[in-house]
N, C-alpha and C. Protein backbone atom coordinates (compact mmCIF):
# COMPACT_ATOMS: atom_id res chain seq x y z
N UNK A 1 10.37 -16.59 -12.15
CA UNK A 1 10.08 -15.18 -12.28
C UNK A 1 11.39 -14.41 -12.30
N UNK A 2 11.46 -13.42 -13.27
CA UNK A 2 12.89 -12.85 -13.22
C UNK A 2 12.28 -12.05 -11.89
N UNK A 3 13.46 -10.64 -12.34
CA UNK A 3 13.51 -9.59 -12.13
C UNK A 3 13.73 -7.75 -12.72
N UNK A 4 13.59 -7.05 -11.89
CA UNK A 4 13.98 -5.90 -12.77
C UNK A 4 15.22 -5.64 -12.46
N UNK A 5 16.48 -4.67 -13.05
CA UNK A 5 17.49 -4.26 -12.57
C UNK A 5 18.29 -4.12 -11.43
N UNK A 6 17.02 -3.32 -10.94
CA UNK A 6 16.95 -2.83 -9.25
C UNK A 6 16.45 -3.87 -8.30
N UNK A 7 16.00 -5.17 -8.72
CA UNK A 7 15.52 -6.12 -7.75
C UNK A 7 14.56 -6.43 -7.57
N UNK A 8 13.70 -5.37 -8.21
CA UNK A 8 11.81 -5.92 -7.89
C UNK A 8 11.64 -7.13 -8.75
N UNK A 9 10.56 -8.26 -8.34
CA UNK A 9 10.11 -8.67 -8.80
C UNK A 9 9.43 -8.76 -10.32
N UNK A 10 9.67 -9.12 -11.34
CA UNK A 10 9.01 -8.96 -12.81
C UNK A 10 7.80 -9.64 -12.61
N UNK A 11 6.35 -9.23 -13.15
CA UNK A 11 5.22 -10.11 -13.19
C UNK A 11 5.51 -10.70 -13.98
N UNK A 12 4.99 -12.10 -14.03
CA UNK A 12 5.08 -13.14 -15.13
C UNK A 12 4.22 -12.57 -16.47
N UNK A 13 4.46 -12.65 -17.60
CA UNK A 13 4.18 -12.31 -19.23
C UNK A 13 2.96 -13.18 -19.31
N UNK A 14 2.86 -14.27 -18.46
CA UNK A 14 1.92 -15.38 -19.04
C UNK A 14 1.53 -15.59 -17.79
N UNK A 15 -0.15 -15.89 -17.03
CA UNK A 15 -0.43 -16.43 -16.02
C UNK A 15 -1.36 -16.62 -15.63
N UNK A 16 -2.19 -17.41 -14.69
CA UNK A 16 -3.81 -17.34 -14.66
C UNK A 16 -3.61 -16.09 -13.81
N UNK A 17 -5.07 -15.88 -13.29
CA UNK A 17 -5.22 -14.52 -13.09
C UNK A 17 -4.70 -14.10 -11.76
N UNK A 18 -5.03 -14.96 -10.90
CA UNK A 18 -4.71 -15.05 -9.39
C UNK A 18 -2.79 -14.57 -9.15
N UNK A 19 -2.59 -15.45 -10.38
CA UNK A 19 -1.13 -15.38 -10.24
C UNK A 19 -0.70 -13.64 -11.11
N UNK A 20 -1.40 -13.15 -12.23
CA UNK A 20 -0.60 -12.19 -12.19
C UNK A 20 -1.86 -11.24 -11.51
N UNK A 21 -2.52 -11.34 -10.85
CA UNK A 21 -3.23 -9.63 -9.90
C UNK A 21 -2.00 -9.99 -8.85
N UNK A 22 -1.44 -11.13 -8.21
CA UNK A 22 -0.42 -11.10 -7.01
C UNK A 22 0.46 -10.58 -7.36
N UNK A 23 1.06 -10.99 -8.63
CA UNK A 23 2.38 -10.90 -8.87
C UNK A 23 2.92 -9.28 -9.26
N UNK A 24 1.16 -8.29 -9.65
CA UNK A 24 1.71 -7.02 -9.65
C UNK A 24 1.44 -6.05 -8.88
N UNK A 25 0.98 -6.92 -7.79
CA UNK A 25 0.52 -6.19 -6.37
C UNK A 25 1.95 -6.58 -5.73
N UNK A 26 2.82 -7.54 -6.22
CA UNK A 26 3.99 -7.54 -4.98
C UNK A 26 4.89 -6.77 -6.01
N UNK A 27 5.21 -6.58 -7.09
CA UNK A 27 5.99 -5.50 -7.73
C UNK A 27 5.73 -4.16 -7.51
N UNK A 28 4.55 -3.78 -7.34
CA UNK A 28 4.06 -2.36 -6.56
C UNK A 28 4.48 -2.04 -4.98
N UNK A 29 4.38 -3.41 -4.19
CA UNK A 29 4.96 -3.38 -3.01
C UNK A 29 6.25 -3.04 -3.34
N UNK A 30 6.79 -4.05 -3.77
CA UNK A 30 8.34 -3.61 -3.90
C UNK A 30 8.80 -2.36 -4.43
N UNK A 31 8.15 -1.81 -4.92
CA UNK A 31 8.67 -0.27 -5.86
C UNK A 31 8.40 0.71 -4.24
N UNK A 32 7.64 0.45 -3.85
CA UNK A 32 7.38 1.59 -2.27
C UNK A 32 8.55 0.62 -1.88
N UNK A 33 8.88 0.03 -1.41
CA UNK A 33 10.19 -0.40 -0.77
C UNK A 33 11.00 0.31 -1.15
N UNK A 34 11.46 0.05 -2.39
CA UNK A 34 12.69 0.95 -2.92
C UNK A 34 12.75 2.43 -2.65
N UNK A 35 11.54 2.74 -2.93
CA UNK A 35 11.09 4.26 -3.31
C UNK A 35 11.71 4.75 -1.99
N UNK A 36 11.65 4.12 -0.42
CA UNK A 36 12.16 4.70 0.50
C UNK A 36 13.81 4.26 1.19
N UNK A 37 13.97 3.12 0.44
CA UNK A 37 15.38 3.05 0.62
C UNK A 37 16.31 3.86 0.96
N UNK A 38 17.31 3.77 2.15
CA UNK A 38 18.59 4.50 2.15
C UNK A 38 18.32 5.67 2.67
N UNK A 39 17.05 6.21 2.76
CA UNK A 39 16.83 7.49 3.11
C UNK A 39 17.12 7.91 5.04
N UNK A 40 17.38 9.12 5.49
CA UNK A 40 17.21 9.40 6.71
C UNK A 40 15.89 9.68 7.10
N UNK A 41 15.74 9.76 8.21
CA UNK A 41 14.29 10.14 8.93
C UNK A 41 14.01 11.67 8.60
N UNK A 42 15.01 12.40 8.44
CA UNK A 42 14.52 13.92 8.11
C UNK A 42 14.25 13.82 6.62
N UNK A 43 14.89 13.02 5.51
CA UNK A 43 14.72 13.26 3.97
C UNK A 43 13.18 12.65 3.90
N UNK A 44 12.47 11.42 4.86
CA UNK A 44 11.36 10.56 4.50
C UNK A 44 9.90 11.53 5.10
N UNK A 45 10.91 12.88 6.05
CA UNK A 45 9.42 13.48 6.00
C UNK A 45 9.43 14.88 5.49
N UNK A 46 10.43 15.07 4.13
CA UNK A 46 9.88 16.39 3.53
C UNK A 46 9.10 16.14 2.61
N UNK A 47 8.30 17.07 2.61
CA UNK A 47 7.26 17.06 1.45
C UNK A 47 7.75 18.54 0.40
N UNK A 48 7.43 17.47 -1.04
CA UNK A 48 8.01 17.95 -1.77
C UNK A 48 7.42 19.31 -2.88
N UNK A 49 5.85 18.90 -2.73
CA UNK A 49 5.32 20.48 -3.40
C UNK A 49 4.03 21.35 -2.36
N UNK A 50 4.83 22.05 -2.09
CA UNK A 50 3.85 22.95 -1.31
C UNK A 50 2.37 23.18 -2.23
N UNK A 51 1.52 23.30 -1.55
CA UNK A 51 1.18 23.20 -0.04
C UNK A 51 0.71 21.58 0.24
N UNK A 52 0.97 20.51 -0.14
CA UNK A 52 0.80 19.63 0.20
C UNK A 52 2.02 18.84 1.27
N UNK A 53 1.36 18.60 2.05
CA UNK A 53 1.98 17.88 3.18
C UNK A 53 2.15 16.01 2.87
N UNK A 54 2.21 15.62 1.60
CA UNK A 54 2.43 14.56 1.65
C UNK A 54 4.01 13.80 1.58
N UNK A 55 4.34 13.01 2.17
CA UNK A 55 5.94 12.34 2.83
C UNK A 55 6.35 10.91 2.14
N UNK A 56 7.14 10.63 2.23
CA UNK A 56 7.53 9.49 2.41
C UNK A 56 7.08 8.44 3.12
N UNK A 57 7.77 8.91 4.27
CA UNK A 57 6.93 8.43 5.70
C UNK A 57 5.34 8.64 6.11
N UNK A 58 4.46 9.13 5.30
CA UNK A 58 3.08 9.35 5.64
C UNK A 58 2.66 8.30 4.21
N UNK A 59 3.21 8.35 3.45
CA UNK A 59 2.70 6.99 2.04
C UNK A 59 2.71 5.39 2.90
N UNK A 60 4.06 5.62 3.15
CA UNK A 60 4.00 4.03 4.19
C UNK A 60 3.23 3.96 5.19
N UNK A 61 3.33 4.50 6.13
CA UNK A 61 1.64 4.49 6.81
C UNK A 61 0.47 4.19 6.07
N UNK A 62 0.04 5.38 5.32
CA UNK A 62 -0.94 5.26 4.70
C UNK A 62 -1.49 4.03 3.66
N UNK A 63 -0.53 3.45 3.27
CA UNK A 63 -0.28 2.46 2.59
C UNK A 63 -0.36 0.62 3.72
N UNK A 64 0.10 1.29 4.86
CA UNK A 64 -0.24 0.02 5.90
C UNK A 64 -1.51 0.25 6.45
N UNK A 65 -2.28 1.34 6.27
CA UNK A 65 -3.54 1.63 6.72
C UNK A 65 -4.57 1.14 5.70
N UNK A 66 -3.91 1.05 4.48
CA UNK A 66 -4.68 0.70 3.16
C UNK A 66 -4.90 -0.77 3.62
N UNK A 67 -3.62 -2.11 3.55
CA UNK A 67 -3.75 -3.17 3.28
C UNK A 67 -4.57 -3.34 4.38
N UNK A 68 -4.42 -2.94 5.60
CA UNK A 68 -4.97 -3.16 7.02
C UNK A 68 -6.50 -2.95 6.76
N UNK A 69 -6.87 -2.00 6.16
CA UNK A 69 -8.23 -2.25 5.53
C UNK A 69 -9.37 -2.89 5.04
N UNK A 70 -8.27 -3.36 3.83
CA UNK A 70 -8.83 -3.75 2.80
C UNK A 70 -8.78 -5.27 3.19
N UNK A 71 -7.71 -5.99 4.04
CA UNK A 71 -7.76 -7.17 4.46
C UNK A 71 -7.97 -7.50 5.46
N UNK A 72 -8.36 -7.12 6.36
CA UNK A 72 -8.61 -7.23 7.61
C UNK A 72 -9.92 -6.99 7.70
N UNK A 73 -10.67 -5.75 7.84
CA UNK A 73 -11.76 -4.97 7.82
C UNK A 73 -12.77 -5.68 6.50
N UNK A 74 -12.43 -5.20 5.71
CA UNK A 74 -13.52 -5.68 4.47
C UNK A 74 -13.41 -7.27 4.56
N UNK A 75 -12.66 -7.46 4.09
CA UNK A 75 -12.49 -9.45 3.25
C UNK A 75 -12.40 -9.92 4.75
N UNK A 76 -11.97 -9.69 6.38
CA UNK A 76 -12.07 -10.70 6.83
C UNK A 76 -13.07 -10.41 8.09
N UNK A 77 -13.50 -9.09 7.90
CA UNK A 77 -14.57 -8.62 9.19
C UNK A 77 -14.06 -8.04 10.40
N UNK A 78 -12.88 -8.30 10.10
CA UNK A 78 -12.07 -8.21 11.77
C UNK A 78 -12.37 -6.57 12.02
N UNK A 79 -12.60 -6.17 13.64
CA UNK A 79 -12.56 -5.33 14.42
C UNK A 79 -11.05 -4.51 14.35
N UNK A 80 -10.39 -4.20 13.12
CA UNK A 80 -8.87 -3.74 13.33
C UNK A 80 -8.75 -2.15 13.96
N UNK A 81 -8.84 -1.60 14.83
CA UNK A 81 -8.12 0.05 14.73
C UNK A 81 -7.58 0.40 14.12
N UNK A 82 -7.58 1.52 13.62
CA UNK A 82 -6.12 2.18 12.26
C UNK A 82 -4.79 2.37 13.34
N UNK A 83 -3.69 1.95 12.60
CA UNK A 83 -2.59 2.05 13.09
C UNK A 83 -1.55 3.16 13.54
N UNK A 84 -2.67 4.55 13.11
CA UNK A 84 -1.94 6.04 12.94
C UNK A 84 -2.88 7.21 13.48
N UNK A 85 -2.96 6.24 14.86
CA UNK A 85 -4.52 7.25 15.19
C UNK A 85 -5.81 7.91 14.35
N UNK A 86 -6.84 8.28 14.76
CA UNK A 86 -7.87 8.01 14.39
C UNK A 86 -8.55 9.67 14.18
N UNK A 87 -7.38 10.11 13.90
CA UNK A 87 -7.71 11.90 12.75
C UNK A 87 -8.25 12.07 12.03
N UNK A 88 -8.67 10.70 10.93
CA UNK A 88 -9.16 11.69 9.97
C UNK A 88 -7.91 10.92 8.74
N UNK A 89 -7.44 11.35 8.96
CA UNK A 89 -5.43 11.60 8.03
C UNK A 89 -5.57 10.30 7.23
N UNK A 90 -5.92 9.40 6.97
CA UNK A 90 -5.29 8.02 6.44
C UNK A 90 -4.14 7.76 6.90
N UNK A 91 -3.72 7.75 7.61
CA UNK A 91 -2.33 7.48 8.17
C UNK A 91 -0.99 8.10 7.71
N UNK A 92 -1.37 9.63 6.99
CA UNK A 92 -0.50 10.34 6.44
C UNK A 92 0.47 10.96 7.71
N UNK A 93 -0.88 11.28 8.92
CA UNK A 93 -0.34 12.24 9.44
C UNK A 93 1.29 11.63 10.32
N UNK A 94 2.15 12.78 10.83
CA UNK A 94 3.25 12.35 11.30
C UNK A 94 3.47 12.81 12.40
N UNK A 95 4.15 11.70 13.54
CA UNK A 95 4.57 12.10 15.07
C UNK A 95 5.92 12.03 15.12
N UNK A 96 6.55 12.43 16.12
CA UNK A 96 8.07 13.17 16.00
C UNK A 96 9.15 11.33 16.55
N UNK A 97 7.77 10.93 17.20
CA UNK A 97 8.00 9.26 17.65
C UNK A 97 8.45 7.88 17.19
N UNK A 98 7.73 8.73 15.74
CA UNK A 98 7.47 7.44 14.32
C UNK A 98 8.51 7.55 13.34
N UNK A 99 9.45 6.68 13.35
CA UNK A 99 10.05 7.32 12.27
C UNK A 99 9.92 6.05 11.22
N UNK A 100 10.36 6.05 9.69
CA UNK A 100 10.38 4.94 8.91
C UNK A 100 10.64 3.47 9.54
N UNK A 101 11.44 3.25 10.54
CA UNK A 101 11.82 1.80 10.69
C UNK A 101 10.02 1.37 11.05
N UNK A 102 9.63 2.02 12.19
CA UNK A 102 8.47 1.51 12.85
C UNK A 102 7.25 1.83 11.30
N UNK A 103 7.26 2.76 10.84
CA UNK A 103 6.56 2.58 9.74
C UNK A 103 6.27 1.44 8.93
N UNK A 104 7.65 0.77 8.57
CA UNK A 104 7.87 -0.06 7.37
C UNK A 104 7.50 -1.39 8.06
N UNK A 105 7.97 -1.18 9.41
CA UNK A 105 8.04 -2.67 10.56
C UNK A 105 6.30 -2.57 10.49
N UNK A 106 5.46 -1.81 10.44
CA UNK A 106 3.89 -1.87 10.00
C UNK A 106 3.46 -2.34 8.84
N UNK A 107 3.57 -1.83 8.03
CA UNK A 107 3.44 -1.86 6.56
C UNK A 107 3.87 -3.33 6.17
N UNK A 108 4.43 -3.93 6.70
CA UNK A 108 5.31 -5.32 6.57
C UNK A 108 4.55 -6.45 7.30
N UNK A 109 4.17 -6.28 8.37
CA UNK A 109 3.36 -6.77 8.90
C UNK A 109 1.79 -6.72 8.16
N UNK A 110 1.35 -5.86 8.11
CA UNK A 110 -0.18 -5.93 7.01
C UNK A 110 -0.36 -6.99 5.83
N UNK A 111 0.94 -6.35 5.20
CA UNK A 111 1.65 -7.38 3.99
C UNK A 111 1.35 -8.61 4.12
N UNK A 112 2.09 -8.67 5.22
CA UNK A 112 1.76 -10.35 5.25
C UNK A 112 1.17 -11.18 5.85
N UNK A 113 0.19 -10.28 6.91
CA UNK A 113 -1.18 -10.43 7.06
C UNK A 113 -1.95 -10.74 5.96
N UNK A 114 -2.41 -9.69 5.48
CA UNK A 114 -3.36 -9.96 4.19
C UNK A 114 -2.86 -11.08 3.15
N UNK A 115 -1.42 -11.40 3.19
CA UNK A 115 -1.23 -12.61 2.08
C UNK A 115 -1.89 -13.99 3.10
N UNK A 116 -1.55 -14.18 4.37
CA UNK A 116 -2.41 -15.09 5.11
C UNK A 116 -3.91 -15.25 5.02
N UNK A 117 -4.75 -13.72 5.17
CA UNK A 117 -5.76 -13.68 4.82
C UNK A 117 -6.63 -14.35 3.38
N UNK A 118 -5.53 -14.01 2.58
CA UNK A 118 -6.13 -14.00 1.07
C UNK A 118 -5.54 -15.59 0.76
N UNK A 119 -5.02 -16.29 1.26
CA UNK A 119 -4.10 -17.46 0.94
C UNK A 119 -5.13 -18.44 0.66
N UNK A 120 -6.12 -18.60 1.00
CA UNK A 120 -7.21 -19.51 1.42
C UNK A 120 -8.48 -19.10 0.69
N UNK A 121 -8.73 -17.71 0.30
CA UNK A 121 -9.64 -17.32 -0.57
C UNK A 121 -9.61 -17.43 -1.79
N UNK A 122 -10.85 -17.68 -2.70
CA UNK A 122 -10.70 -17.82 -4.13
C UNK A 122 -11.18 -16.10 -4.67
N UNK A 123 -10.81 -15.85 -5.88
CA UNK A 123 -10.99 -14.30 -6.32
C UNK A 123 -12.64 -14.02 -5.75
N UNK A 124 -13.64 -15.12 -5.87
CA UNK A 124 -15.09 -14.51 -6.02
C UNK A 124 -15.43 -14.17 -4.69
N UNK A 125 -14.42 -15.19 -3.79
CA UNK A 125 -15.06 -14.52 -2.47
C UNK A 125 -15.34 -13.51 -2.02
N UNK A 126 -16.19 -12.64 -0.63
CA UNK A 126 -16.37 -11.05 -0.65
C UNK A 126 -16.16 -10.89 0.56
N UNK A 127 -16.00 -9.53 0.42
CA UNK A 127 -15.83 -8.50 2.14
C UNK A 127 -17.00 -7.66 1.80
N UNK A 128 -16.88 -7.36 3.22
CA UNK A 128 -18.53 -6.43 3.54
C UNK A 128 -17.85 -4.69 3.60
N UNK A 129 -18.33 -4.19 2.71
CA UNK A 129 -17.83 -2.56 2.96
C UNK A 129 -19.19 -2.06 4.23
N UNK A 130 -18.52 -1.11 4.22
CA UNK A 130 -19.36 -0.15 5.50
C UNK A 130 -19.73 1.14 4.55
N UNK A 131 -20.90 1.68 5.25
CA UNK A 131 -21.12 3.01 4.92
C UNK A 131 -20.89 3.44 3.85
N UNK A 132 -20.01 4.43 3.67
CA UNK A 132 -19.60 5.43 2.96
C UNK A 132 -18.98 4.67 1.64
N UNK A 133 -18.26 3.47 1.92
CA UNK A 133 -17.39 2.93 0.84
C UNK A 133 -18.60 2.14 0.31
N UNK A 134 -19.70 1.74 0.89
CA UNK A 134 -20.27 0.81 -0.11
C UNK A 134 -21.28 1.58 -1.21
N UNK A 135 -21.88 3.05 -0.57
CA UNK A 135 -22.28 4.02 -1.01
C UNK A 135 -21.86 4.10 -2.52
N UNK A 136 -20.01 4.80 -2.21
CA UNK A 136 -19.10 4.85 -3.57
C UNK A 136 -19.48 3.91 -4.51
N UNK A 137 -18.88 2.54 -4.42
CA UNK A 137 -18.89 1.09 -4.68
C UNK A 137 -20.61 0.71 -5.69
N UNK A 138 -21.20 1.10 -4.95
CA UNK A 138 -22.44 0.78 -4.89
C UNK A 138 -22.90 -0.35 -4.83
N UNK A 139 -22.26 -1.44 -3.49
CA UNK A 139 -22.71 -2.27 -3.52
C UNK A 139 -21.79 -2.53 -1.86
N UNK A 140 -22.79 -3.44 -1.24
CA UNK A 140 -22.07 -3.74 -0.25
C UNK A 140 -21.00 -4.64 -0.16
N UNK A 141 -20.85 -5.23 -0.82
CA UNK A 141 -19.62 -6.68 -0.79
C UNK A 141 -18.88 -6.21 -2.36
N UNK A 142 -17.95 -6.42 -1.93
CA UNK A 142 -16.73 -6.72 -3.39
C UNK A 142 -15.96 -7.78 -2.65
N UNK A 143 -15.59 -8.32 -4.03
CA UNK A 143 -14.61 -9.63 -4.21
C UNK A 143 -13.49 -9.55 -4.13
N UNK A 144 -12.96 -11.00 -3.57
CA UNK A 144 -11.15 -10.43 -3.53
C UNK A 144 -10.65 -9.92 -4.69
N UNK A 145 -10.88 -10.25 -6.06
CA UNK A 145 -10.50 -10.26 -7.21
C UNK A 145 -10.95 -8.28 -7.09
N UNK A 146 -11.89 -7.66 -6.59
CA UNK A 146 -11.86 -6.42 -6.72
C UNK A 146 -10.59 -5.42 -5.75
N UNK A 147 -10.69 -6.33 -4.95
CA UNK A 147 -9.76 -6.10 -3.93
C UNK A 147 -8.29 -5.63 -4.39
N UNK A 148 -7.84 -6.98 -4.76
CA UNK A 148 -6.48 -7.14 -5.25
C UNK A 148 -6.31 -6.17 -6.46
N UNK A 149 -7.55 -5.68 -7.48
CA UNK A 149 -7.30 -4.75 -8.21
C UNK A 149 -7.18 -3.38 -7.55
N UNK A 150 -8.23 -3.15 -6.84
CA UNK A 150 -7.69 -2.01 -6.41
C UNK A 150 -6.72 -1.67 -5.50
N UNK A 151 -5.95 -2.33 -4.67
CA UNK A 151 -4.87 -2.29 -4.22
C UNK A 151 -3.65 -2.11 -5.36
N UNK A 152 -3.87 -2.73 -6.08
CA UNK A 152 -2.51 -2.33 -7.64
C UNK A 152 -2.95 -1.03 -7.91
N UNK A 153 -3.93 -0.52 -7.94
CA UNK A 153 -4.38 0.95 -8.47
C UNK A 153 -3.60 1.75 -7.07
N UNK A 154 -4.34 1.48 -6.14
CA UNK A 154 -4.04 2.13 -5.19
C UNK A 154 -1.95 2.52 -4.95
N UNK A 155 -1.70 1.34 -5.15
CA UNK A 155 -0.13 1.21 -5.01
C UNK A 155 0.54 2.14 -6.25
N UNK A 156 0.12 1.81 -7.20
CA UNK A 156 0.62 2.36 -8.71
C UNK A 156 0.09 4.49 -8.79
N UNK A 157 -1.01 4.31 -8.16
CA UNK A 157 -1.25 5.95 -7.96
C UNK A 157 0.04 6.74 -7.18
N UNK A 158 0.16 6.06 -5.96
CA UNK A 158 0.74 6.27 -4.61
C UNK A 158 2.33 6.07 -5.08
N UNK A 159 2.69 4.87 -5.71
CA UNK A 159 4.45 4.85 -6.39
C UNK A 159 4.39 6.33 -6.86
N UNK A 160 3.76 7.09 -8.05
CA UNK A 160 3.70 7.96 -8.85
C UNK A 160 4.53 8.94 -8.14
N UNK A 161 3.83 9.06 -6.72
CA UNK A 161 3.70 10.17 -5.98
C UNK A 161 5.15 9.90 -5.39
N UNK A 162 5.16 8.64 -4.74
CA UNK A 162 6.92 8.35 -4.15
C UNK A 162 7.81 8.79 -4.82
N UNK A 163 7.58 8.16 -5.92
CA UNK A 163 8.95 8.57 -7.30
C UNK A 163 8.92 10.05 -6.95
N UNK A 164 7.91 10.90 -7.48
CA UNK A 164 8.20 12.46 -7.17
C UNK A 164 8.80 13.07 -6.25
N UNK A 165 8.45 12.38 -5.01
CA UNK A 165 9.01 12.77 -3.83
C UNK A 165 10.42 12.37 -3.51
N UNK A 166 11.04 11.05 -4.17
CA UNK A 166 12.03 10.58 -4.03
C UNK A 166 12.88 11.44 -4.95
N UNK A 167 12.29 11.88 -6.05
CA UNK A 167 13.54 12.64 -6.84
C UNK A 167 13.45 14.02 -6.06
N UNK A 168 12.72 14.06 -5.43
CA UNK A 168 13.17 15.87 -5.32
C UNK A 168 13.92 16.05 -4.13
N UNK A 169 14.18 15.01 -2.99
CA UNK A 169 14.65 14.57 -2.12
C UNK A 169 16.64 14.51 -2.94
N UNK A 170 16.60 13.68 -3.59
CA UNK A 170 17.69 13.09 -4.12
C UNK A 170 18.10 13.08 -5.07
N UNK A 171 17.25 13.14 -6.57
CA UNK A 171 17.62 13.19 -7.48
C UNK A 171 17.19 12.16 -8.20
N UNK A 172 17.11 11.09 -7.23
CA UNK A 172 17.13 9.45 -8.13
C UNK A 172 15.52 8.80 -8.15
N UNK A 173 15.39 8.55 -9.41
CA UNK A 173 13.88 8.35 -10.31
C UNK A 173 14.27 6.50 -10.50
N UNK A 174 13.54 6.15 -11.38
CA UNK A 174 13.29 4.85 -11.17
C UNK A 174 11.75 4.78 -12.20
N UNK A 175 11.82 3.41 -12.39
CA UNK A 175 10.86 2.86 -13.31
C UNK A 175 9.65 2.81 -12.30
């Protein structure tokens, strides 16, 4: 597998499927990596268009609240708590306590949780949604294979938003 310029991972051009839904779910990981690189704790929590309060530091949360979710909760049943107290927020919201290291030191951990989780599963297998999400969904169980897609959606929405926030912070954009 190459790479890009900057270091992320390239998805493979050619692959069964398993291999490229991973391979552009870990290039999406890696682009939020970058996206917060180098930054201080005061640049990772301005938000960049009023009136929205969304951060740097509240994407990575929110983003470790995602995988923590989606792999833990749905695909493996587990009893998880959200990692960013239990507001409401998706794990946007921010304490004066938290800064990026402990963020990312989360977000990193989920990561590679859920690759443990999913290591052993084939795409058709399912997680059980709850409530409200199976409502949406319209169905109670989705498959890892739905999973792993929407996590690339989810990541690729959410980069959009980093990039924005990262240039207005700094200047510096990115693929």
């Amino acid at each position: 597998m190459g790479t890009t310029p900057d270091g992320r991972p390239t998805p493979p051009p050619h692959a069964d499927e398993r291999a490229m839904l991973e391979s552009w779910l870990d290039f999406h990981r890696a682009t939020l990596a970058q996206k917060v690189a180098g930054l201080d704790d005061q640049q990772v929590r301005l938000a960049a268009v009023p009136p929205s309060t969304m951060t740097l530091l509240g994407l990575v949360q929110h983003l470790a609240e995602v995988e923590r979710n989606w792999h833990r909760r749905v695909l493996a049943g587990e009893d998880a708590p959200p990692l960013h107290g239990e507001d409401g927020q998706g794990g946007y919201a921010l304490t004066p306590d938290r800064g990026m290291a402990e963020a990312l030191a989360d977000w990193q951990a989920e990561v590679a949780h859920g690759r443990e989780l999913t290591a052993g599963a084939t795409l058709e297998d399912t997680g059980r949604l709850s409530g409200r999400a199976a409502d949406w969904v319209g169905s109670e169980t989705v498959s890892l294979r739905w999973i792993l897609v929407h996590l690339i959606e989810e990541y690729a929405r959410h980069n959009g938003h980093a990039d924005l926030l990262r240039e207005s912070i700094d200047g510096r954009t990115g693929l």
